[in-house]
C-alpha atoms as a PDB file:
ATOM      1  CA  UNK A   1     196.164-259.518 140.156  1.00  0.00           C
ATOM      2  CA  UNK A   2     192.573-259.106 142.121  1.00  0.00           C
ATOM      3  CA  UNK A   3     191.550-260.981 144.767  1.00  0.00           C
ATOM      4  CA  UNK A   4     188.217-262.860 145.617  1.00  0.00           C
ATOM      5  CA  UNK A   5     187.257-264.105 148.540  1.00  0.00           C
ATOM      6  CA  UNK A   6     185.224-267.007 149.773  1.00  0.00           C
ATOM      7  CA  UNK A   7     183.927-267.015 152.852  1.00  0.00           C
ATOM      8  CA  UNK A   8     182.202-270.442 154.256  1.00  0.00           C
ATOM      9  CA  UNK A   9     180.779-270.413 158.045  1.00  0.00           C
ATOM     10  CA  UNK A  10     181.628-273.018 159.898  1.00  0.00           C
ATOM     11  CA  UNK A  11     178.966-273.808 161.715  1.00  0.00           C
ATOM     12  CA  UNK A  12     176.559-273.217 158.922  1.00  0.00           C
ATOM     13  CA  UNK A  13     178.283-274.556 155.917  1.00  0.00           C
ATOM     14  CA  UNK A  14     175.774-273.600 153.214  1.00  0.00           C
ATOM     15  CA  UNK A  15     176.027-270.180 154.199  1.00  0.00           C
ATOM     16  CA  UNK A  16     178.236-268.678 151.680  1.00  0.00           C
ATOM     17  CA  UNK A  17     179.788-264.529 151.529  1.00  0.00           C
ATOM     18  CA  UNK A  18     181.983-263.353 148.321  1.00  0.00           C
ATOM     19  CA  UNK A  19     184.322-260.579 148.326  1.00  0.00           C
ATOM     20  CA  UNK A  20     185.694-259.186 145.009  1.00  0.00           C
ATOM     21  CA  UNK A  21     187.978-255.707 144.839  1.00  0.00           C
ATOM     22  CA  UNK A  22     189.524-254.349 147.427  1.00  0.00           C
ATOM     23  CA  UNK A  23     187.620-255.332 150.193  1.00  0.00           C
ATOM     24  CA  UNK A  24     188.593-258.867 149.348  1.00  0.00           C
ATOM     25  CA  UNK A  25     192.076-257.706 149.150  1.00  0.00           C
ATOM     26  CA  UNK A  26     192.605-256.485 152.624  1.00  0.00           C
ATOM     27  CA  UNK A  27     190.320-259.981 153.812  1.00  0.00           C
ATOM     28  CA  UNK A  28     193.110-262.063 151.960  1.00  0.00           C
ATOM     29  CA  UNK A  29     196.183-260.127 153.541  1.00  0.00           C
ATOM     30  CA  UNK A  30     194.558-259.850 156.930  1.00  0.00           C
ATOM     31  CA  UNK A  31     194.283-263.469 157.240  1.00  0.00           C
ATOM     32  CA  UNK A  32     197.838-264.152 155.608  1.00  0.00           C
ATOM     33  CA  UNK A  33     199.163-261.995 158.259  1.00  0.00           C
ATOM     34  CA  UNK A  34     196.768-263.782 160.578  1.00  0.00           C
ATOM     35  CA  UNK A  35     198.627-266.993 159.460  1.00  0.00           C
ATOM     36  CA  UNK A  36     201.709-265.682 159.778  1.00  0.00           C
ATOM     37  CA  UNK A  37     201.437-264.325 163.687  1.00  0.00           C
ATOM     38  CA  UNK A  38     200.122-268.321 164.799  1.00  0.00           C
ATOM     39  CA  UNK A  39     202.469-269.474 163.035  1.00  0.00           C
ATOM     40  CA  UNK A  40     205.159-267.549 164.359  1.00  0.00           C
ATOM     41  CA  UNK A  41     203.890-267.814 167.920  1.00  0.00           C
ATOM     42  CA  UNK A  42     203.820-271.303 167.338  1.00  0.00           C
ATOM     43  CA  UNK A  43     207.347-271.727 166.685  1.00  0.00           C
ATOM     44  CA  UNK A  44     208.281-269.460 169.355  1.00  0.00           C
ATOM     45  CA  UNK A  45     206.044-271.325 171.782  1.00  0.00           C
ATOM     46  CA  UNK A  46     208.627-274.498 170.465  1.00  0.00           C
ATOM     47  CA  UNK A  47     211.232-272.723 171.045  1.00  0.00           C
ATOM     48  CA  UNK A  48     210.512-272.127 175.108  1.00  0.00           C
ATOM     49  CA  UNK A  49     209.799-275.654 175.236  1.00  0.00           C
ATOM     50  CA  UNK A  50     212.840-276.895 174.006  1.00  0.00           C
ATOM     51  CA  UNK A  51     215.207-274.128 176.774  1.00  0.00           C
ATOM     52  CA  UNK A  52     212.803-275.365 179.641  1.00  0.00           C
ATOM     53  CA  UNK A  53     214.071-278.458 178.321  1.00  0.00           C
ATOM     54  CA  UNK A  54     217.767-277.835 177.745  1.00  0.00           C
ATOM     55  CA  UNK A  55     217.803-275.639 180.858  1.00  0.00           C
ATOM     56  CA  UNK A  56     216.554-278.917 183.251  1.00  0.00           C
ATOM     57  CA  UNK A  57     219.560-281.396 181.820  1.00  0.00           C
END
């Protein structure tokens, strides 16, 4: 399975980078690892909330 990566700037939308190979391979896992870290820090930040929560009943 290869990879290819697409990468749009958002503040310059027309402005357009491809990756193909390996590069684009460690682009893809970097930011599905990226993904993975907010969104576990997201449920974790959910998680205090609801003790400070529990812990002021």
């Amino acid at each position: 399975m290869g990879y290819r990566v697409q990468i749009t700037l958002v503040d310059q939308p027309l402005v357009r980078v491809e990756y193909q190979g390996l590069l684009a391979e460690a682009i893809a896992l970097q930011e599905m690892a990226q993904f993975d870290l907010m969104e576990h820090q997201a449920l974790a930040e959910i998680e205090l909330s609801e003790a400070k929560v529990r812990r002021k009943e």
